[in-house]
Protein backbone atom coordinates (compact mmCIF):
# COMPACT_ATOMS: atom_id res chain seq x y z
CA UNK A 1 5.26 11.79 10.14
CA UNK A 2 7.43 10.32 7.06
CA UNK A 3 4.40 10.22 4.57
CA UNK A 4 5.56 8.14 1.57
CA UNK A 5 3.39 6.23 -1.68
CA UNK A 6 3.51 2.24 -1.41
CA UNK A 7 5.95 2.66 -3.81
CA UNK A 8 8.85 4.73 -2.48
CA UNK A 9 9.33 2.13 0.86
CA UNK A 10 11.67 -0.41 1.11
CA UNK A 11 10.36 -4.53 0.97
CA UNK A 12 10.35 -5.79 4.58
CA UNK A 13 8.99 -2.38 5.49
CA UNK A 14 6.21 -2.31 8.06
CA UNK A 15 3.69 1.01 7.46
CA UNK A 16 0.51 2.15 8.15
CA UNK A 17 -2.21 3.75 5.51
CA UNK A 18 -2.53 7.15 6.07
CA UNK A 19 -4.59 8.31 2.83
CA UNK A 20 -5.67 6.74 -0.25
CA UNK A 21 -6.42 8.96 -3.23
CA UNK A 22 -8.85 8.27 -5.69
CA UNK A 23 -12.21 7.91 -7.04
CA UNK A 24 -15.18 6.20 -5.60
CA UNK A 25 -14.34 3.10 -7.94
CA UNK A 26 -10.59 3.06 -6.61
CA UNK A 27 -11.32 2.96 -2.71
CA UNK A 28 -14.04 0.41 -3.51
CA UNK A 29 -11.21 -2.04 -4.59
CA UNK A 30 -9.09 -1.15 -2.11
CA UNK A 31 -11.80 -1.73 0.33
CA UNK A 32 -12.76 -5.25 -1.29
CA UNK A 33 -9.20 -6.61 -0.57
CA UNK A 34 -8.85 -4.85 2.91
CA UNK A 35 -7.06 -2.37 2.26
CA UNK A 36 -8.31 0.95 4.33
CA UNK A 37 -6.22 3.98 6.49
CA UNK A 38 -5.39 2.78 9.53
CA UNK A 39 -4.37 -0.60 7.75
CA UNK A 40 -0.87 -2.05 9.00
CA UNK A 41 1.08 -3.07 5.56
CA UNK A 42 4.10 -4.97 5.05
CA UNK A 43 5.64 -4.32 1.56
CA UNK A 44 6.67 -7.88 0.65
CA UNK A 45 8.17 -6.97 -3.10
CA UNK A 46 8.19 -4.99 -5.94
CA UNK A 47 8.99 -5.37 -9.61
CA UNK A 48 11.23 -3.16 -11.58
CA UNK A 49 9.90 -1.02 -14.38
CA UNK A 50 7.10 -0.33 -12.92
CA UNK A 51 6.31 -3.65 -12.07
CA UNK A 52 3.13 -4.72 -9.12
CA UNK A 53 4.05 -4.03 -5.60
CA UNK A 54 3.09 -7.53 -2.96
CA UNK A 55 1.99 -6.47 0.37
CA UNK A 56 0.82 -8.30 3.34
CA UNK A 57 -2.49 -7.07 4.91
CA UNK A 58 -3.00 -9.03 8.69
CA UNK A 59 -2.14 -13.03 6.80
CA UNK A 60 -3.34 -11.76 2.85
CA UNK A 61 -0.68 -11.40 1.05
CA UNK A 62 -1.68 -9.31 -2.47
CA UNK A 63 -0.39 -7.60 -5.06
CA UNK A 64 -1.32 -4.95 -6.97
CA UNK A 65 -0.39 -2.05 -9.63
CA UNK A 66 2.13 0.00 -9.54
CA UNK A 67 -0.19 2.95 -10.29
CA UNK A 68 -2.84 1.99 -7.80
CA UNK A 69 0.38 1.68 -5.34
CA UNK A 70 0.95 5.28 -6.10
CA UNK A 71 -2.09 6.43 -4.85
CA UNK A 72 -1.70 4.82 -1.51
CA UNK A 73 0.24 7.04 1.55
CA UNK A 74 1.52 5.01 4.43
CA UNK A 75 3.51 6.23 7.36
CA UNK A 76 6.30 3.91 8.51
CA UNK A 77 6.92 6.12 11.66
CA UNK A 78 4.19 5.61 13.14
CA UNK A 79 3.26 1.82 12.81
């Protein structure tokens, strides 16, 4: 396993989730938008600076904070 945050993989990267850390509030969110482990994510973009990250989630395409894309953990070995 090559465990990694949203933020440290390359655009064009396909991953899956593996964990998402945070409070009840946070994985309510990421639930809302479909965003769960197991999930298959492609990282579309990111913005320098600590810009939002875009991923695609099945045909949603989304993005979000840099800091909530810090507490996301995919795996891009096994997708």
């Amino acid at each position: 396993m090559d465990i990694k945050d949203l933020t440290q993989i390359t655009s064009g990267e396909t991953v899956r989730v593996v964990e998402i850390n945070g409070g009840h509030r946070f994985r309510e969110k990421v639930d809302a938008i479909g965003l769960r482990v197991g999930s298959r994510i492609i990282k579309l973009s990111a913005q320098i600076l600590r810009g939002p990250v875009t991923i695609k989630i099945g045909s949603t395409k989304i993005a979000i904070g840099h800091s909530m894309a810090k507490k996301i953990l995919v795996d891009g070995k096994n997708t």
